[in-house]
N, C-alpha and C. Protein backbone atom coordinates (compact mmCIF):
# COMPACT_ATOMS: atom_id res chain seq x y z
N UNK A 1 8.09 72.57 33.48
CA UNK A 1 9.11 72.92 34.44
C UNK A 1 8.60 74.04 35.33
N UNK A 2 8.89 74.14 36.72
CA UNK A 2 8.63 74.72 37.42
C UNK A 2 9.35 76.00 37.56
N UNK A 3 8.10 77.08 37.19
CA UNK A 3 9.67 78.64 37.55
C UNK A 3 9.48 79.14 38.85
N UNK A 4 10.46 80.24 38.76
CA UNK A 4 10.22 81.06 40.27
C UNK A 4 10.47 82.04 39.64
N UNK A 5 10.10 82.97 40.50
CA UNK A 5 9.74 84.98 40.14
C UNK A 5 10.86 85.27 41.78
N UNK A 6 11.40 86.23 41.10
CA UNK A 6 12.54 87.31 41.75
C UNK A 6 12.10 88.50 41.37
N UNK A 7 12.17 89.10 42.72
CA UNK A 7 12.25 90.64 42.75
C UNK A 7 13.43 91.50 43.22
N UNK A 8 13.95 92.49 42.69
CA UNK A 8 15.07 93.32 43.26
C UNK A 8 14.81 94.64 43.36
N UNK A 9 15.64 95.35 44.28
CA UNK A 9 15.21 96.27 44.37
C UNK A 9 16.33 96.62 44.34
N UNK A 10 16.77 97.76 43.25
CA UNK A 10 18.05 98.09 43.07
C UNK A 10 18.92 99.57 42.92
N UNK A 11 19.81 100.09 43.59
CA UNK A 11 20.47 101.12 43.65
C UNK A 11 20.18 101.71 42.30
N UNK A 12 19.87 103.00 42.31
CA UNK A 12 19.87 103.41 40.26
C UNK A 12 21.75 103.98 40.15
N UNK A 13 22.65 103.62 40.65
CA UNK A 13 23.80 103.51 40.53
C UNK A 13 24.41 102.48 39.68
N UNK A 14 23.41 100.99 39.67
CA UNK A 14 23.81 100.00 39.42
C UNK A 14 22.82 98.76 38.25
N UNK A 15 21.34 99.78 38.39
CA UNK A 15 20.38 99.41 37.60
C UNK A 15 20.62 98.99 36.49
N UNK A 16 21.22 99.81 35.72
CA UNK A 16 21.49 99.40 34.56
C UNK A 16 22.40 98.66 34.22
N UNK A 17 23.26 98.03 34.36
CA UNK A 17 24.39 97.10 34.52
C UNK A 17 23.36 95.26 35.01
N UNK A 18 22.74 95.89 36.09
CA UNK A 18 21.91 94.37 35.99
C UNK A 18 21.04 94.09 35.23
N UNK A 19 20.34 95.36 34.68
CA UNK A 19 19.40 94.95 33.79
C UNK A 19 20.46 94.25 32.25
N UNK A 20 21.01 94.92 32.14
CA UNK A 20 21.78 94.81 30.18
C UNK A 20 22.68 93.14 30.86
N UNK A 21 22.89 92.55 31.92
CA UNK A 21 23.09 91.26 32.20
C UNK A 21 22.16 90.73 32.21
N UNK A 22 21.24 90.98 32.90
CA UNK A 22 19.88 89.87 32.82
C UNK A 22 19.24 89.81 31.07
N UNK A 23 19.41 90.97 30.56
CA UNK A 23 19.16 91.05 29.12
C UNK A 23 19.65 89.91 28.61
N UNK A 24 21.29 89.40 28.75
CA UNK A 24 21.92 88.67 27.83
C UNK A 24 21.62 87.33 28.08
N UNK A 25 20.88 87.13 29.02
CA UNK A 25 20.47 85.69 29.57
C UNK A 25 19.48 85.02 28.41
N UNK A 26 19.88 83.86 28.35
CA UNK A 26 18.58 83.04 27.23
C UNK A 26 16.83 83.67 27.27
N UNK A 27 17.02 83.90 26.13
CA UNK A 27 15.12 84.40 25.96
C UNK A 27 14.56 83.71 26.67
N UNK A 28 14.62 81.71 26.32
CA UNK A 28 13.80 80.92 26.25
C UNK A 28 13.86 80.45 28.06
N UNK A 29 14.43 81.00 28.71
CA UNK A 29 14.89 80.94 30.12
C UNK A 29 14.55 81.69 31.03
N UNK A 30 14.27 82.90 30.89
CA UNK A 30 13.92 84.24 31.67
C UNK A 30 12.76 85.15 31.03
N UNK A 31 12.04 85.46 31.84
CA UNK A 31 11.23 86.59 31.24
C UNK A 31 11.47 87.68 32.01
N UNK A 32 12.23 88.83 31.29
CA UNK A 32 12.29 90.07 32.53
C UNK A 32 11.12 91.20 32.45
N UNK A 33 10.17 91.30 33.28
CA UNK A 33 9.24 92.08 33.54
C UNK A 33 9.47 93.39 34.20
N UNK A 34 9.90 94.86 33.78
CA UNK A 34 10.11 95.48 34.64
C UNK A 34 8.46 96.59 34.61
N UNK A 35 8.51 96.32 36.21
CA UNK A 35 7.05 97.04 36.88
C UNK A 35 7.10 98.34 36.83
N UNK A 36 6.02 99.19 36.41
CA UNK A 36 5.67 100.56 36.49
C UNK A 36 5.66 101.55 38.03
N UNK A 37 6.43 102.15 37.83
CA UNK A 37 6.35 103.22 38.88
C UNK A 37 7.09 102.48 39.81
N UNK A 38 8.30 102.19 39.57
CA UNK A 38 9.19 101.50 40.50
C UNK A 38 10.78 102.66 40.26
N UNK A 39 10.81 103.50 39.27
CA UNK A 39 11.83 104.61 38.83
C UNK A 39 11.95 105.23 39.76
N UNK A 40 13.15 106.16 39.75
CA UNK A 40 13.63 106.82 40.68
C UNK A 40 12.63 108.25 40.46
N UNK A 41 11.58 108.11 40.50
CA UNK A 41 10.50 109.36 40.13
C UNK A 41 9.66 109.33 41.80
N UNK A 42 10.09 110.27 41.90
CA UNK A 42 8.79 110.30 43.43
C UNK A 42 7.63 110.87 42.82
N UNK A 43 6.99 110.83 41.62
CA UNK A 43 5.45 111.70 41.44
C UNK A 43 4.93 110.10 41.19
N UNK A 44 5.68 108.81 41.32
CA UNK A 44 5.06 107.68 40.86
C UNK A 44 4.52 107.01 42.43
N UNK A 45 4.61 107.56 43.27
CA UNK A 45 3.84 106.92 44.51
C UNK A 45 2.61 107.42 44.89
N UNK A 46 1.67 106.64 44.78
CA UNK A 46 0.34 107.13 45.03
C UNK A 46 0.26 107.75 46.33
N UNK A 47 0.74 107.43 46.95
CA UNK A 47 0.85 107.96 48.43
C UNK A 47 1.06 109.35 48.54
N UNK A 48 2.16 109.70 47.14
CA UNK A 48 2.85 111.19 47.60
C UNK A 48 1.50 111.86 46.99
N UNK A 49 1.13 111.35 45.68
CA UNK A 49 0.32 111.82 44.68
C UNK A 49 -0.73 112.41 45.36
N UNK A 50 -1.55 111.63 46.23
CA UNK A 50 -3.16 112.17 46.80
C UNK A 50 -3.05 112.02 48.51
N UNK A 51 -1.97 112.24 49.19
CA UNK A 51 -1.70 112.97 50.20
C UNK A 51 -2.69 114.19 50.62
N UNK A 52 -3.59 114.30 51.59
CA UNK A 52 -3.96 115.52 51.22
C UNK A 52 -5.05 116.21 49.92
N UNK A 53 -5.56 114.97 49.64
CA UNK A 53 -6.39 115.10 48.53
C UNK A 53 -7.86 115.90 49.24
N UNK A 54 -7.87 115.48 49.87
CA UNK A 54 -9.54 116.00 50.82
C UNK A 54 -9.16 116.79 51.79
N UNK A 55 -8.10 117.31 51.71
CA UNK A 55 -7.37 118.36 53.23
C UNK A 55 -8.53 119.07 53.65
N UNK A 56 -9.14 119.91 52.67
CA UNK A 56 -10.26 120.77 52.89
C UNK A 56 -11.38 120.83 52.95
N UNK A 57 -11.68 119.49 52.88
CA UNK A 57 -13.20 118.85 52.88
C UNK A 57 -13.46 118.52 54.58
N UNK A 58 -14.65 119.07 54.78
CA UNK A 58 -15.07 118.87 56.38
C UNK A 58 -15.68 117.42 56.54
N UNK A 59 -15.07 116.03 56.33
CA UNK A 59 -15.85 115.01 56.32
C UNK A 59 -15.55 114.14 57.66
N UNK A 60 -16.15 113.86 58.26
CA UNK A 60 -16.74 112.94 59.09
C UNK A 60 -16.19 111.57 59.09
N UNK A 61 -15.15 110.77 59.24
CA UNK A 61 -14.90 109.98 58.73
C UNK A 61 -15.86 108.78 59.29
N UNK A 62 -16.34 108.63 60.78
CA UNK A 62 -17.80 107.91 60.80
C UNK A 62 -18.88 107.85 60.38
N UNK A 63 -19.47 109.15 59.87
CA UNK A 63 -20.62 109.27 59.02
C UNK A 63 -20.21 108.68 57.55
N UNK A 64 -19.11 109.07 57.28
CA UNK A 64 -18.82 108.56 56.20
C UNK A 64 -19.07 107.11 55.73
N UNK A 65 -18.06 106.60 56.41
CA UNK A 65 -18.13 105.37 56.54
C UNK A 65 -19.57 104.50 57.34
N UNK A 66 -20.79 105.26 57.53
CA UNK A 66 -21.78 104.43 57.83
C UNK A 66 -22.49 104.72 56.43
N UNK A 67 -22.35 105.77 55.94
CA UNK A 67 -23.06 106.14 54.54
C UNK A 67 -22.58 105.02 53.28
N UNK A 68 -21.09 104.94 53.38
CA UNK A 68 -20.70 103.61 52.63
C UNK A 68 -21.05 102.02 52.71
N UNK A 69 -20.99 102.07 53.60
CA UNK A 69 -21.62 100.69 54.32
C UNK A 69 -23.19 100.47 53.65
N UNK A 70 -24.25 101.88 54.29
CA UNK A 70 -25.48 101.69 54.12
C UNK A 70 -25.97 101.13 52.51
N UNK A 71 -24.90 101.56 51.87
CA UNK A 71 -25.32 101.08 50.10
C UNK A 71 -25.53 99.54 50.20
N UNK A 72 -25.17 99.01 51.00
CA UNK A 72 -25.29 97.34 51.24
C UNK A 72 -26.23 96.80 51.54
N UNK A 73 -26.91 98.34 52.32
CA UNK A 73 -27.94 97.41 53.42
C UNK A 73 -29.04 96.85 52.29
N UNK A 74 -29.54 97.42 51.29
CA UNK A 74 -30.36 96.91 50.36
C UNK A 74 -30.33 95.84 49.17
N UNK A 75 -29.16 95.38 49.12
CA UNK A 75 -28.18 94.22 48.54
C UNK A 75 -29.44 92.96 48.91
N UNK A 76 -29.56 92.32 48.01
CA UNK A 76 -30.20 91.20 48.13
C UNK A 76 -29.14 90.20 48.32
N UNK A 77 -27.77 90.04 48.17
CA UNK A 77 -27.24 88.92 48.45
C UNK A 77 -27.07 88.99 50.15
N UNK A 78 -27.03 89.81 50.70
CA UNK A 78 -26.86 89.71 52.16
C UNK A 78 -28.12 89.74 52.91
N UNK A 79 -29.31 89.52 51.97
CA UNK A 79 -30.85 89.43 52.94
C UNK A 79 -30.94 87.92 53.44
């Protein structure tokens, strides 16, 4: 049988009320997967997390990025 995957994104007013319903739904019918770092926690977004991670580093972002690149140039799959 063919399934489908649902995602919600849900008020934490009301979270719990859909989850302890979707709970009571047949085992053999549903699998509820709940994803990491989806909580009402803002230290769980990588974004907020390393914001500003290199603030103080004087880098080049073209040199940089030709220095990354150059690791390739010696790659035998691209000769």
């Amino acid at each position: 049988m063919a399934t489908k995957c649902l995602q919600l994104e849900l008020n934490s007013n009301i979270y719990d009320k859909v989850i302890a319903f979707i709970s009571k739904l047949p085992k053999n019918k549903i699998k509820l997967t709940l994803l990491p770092g989806n909580q009402d926690n803002k230290d769980s977004n990588i974004f907020l997390e390393t914001s500003g991670l290199l603030s103080s580093k004087k880098i080049d972002p073209v040199k940089w990025q030709k220095e990354i690149r150059s690791e390739w140039d010696d790659c035998e799959i691209f000769s």
